[in-house]
Each structure stands twice: as C-alpha cells, then as structure tokens.
Protein backbone atom coordinates (compact mmCIF):
# COMPACT_ATOMS: atom_id res chain seq x y z
CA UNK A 1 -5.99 -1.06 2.72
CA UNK A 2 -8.69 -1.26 0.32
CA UNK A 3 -12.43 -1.52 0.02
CA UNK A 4 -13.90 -5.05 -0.36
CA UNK A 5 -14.22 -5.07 -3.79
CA UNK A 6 -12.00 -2.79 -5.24
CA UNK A 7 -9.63 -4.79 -7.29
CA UNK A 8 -6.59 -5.60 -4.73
CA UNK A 9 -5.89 -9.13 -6.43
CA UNK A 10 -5.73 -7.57 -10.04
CA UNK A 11 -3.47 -4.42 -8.65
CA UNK A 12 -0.88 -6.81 -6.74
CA UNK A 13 -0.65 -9.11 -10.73
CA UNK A 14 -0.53 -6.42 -12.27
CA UNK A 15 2.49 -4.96 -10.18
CA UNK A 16 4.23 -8.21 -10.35
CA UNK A 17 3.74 -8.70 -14.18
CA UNK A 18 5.17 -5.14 -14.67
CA UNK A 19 8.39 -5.61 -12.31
CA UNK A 20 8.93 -9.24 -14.24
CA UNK A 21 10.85 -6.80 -16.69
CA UNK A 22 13.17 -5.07 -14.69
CA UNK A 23 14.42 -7.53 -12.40
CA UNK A 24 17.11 -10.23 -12.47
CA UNK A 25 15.04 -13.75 -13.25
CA UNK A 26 16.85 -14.65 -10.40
CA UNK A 27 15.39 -12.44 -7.77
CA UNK A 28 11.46 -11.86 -9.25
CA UNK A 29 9.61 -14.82 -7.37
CA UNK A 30 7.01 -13.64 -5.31
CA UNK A 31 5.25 -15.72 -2.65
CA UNK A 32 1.42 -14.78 -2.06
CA UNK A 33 -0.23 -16.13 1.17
CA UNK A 34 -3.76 -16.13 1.01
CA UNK A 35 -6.46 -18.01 3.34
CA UNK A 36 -7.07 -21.04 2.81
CA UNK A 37 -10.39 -20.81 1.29
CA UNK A 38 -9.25 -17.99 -1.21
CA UNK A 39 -6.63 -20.49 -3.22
CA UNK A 40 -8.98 -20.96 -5.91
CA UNK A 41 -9.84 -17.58 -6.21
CA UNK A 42 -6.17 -16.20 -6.78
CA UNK A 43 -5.35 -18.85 -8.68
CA UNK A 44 -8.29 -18.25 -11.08
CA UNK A 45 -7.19 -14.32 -11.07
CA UNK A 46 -3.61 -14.96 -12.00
CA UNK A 47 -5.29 -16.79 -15.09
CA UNK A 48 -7.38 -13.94 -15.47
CA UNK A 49 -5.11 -11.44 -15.47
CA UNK A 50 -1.59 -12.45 -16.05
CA UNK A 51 -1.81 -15.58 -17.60
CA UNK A 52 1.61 -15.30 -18.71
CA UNK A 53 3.16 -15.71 -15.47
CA UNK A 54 4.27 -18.86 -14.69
CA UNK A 55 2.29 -19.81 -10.81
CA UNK A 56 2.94 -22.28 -8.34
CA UNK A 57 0.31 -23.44 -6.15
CA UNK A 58 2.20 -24.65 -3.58
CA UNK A 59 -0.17 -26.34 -1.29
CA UNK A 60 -1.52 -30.27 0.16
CA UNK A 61 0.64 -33.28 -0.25
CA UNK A 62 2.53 -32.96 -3.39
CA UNK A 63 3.69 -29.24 -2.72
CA UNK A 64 6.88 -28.41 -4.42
CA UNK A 65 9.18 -25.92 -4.95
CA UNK A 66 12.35 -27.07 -6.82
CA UNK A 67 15.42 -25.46 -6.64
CA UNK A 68 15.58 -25.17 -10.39
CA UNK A 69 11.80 -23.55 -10.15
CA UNK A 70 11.44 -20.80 -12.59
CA UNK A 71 8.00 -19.92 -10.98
CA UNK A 72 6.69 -16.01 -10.87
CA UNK A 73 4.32 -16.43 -8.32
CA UNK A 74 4.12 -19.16 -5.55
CA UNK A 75 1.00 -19.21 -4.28
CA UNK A 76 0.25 -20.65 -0.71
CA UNK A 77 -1.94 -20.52 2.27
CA UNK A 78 -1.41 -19.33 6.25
CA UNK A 79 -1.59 -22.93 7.15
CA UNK A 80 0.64 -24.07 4.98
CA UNK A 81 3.34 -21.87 6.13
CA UNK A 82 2.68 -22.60 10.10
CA UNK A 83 3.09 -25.89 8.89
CA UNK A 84 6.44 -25.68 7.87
CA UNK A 85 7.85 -22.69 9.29
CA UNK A 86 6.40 -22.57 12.94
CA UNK A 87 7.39 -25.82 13.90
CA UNK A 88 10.70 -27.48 15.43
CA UNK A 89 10.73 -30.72 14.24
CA UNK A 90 11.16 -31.98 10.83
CA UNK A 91 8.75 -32.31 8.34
CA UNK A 92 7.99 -33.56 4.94
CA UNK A 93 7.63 -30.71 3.27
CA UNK A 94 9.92 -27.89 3.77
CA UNK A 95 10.51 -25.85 0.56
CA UNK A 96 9.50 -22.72 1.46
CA UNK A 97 12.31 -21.83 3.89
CA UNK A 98 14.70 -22.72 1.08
CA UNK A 99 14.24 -20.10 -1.31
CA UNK A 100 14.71 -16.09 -0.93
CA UNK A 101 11.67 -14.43 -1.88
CA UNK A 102 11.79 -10.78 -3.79
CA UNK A 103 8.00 -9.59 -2.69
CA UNK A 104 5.90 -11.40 -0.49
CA UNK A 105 2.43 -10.53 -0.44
CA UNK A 106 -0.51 -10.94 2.58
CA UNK A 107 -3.47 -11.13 1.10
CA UNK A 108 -6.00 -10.67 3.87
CA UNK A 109 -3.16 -9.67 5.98
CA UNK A 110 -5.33 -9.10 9.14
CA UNK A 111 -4.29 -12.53 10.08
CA UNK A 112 -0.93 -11.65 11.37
CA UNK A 113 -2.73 -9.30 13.92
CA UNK A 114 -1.82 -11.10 16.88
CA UNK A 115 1.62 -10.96 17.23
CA UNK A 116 1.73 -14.20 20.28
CA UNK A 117 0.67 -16.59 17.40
CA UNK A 118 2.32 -19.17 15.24
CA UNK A 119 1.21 -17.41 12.59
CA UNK A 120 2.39 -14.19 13.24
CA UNK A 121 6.09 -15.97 13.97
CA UNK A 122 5.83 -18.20 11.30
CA UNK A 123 5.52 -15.06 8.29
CA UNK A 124 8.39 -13.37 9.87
CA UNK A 125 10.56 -16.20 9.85
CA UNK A 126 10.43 -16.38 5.85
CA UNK A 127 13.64 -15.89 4.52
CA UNK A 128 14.53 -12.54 2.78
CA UNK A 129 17.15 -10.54 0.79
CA UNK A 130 18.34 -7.26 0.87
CA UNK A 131 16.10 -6.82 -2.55
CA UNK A 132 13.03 -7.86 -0.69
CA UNK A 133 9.85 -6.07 -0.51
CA UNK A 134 6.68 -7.05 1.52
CA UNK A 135 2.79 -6.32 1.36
CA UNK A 136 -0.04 -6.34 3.77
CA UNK A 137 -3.45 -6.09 1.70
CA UNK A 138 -6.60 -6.19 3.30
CA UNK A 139 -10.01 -4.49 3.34
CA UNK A 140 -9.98 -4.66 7.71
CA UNK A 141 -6.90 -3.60 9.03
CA UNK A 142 -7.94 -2.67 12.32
CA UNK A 143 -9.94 -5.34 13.48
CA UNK A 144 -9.29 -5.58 17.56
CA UNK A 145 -7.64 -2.26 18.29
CA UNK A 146 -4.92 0.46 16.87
CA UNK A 147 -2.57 -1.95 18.33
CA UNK A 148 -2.81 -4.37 15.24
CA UNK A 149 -0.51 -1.70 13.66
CA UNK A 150 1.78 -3.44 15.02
CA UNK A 151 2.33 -6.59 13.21
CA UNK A 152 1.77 -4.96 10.05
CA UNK A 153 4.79 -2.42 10.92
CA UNK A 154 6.62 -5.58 12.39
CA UNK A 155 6.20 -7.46 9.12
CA UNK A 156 6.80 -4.57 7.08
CA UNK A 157 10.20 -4.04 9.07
CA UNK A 158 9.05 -0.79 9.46
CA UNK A 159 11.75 1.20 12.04
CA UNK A 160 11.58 2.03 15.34
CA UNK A 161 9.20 -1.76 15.26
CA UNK A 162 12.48 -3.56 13.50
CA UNK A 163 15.82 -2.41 13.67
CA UNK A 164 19.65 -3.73 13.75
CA UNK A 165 17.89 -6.67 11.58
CA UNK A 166 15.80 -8.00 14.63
CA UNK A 167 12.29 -8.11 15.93
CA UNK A 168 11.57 -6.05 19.07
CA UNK A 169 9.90 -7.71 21.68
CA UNK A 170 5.66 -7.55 20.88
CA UNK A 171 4.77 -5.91 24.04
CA UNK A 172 7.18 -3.68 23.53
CA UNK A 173 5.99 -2.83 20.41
CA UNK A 174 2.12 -2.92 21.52
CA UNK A 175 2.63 -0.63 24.64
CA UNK A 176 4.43 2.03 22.23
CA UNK A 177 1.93 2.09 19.78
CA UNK A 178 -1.10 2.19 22.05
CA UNK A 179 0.75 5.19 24.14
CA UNK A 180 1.42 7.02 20.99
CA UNK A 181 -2.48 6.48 19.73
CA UNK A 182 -3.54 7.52 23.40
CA UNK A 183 -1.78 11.05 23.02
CA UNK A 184 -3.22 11.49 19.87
CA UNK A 185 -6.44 11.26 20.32
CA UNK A 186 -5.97 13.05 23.96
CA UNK A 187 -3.37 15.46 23.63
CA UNK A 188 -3.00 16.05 20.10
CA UNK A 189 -2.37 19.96 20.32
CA UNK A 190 0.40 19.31 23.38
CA UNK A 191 1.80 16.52 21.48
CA UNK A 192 1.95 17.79 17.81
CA UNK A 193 5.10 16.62 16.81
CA UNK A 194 4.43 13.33 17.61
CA UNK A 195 1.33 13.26 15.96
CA UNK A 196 2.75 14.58 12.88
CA UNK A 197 5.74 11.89 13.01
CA UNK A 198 3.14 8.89 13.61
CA UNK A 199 0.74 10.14 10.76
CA UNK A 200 4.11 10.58 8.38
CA UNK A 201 5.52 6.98 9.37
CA UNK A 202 1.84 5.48 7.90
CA UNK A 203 1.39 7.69 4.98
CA UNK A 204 4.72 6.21 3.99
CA UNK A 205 3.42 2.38 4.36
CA UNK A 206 0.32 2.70 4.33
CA UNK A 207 -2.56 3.85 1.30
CA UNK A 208 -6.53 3.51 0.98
CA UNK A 209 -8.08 3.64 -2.07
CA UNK A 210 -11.97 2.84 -2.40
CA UNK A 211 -13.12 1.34 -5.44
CA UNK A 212 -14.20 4.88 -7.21
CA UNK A 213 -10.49 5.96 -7.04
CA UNK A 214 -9.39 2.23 -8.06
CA UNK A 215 -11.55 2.87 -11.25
CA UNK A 216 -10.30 6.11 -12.18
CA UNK A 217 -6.67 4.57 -12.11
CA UNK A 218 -7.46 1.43 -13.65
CA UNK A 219 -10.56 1.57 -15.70
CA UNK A 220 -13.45 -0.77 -15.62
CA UNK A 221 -12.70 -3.92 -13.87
C-alpha cells in the first residue's frame, strides 16, 4: 500500500526486470491486471522503464498468448480475466488459464474487495505453481471496512485464510477477521496476544511507503 503517486508502477518493473536474471526463462512471466482504463498507462511505463522486457498486452479481439510466448510481462485488464475465467461456457479466447504464471501482480488491487464477485473468483482461479508469488498494490486498501483484508489475505494465500491448497469459505473468513479487529480495538490489553499475532501476520504481507520514503530508496522519479 502506497501513496497515490509514489512510484508503485516503476517499483513492481523494476522488481521484475531484476528477477529476469535469476530465474529459469521458463518460469519468469508475470501477468499484471490493471483497470481497464490504466492499460495505456502501464504499457507506456514498461516502455519507460524497462524497455527491454519483452510485454504482452493481452487485451480486445486479437488477444494472444501462444504457447511458444517468450513474453516478460502480460499485461491485462479485470474484465478481461472475468471474461475468460469466471465463466462456464466456452469462449473464444481462453489463453490465460493455459499458462502458469511466476508473479502476478494487482495493480489497484482494491477491486478484489468483495469476495461474492466474479471478479474476486475469477483472480483466484488463475493457475499457479509452487514458484508463484502474488501482489496486491494499491493506494486504498481499505475502502468499505477492515473486512477487505480479507480478499487480499485470500489472494495472497495467506494462512489461516488458505490452507490444505483451498479457499475457506468468505464468510468464514469475513466473520474472523471482523471479530479479531473488534477485540483489538476493544480489548486490546485483555487480548494482547492476539493483537500481537494479527499485527505480525500483516507486517509480514503487508508495507506502506509514502512517496518521501519511495524517494530516499529510489531517487528522483
């Protein structure tokens, strides 16, 4: 989670150019999912700022993904995912489903909040290996309540909100989180331990940095 402004796009290339050298070609594509309206933008970016990386826009009719595609980055949109991954019938397009992802990335990731939509299903049903790492970024992550947590933790297959390789049920999921937030904030000194478990569990997934701190890291943007 990050300030509007402080350089998420240009941290996530900049992570993916530097892991292009230490991992098998064969496991380094990483799929971004963006809005719709922010395609442009990233693609612009990855020109930008790793130009060397070899991007796939995968999106409208003539979206392809070979399985011969020696593609860094495939970039794609929410939409375009429901539309392949949240529905039963066939389609025309279905390449996204056949490949196995190393990172995926949410940019805006508050999309994913509520965990009864097709989107929500439809970014947990991208396949995976045991290599795989995932991403929320997004300048809101609480938008509705503390219980958004809980897709993020979902998608991030975060334990006790994943385990034995399945989902637990949502409401499950929502009702834990929202009793564990309720005895923080009400009976934090009776409840310490859980407090201090809850607050450990997101410092390990979970990092803010305004844009001050960006700049000291990175330099002038």
């Amino acid at each position: 989670a990050q300030a509007v402004g402080a350089g998420k796009t240009r941290e996530i290339l900049t992570l993916i150019k530097k892991m292009k050298r230490i991992i098998n070609p064969l496991r380094r594509k990483t799929l971004i999912i963006v809005p719709t309206t922010m395609l442009g933008t990233w693609e612009e970016e990855c020109k930008k700022w790793v130009p060397e990386l070899i991007l796939n826009v995968y999106y409208g009719n003539r979206r392809s993904i070979p399985l011969e595609d020696q593609s860094d980055i495939i970039l794609t949109s929410y939409r375009t995912v429901c539309s392949e991954l949240a529905v039963a019938t066939p389609i025309k397009h279905d390449d996204l489903k056949k490949h196995r992802y190393r990172r995926i990335v949410l940019d805006e990731g508050h999309h994913i909040r509520d965990m009864t939509s097709k989107t929500f299903k439809a970014i947990n049903s991208i396949p995976g290996n045991r290599y795989q790492t995932r991403w929320v970024v997004t300048a809101t992550p609480i938008v509705k309540g503390i219980g958004d947590l809980c897709a993020y933790l979902t998608f991030l297959r975060a334990y006790p909100w994943v385990w034995g390789g399945g989902l637990v049920h949502s409401s499950y999921m929502r009702r834990s989180v929202n009793s564990i937030m309720w005895q923080l904030t009400s009976y934090a000194e009776s409840y310490e331990s859980i407090a201090i478990g809850f607050k450990e569990m997101l410092r390990r997934v979970m990092f803010y940095q305004n844009k001050t701190s960006i700049q000291n890291i990175s330099g002038p943007q």
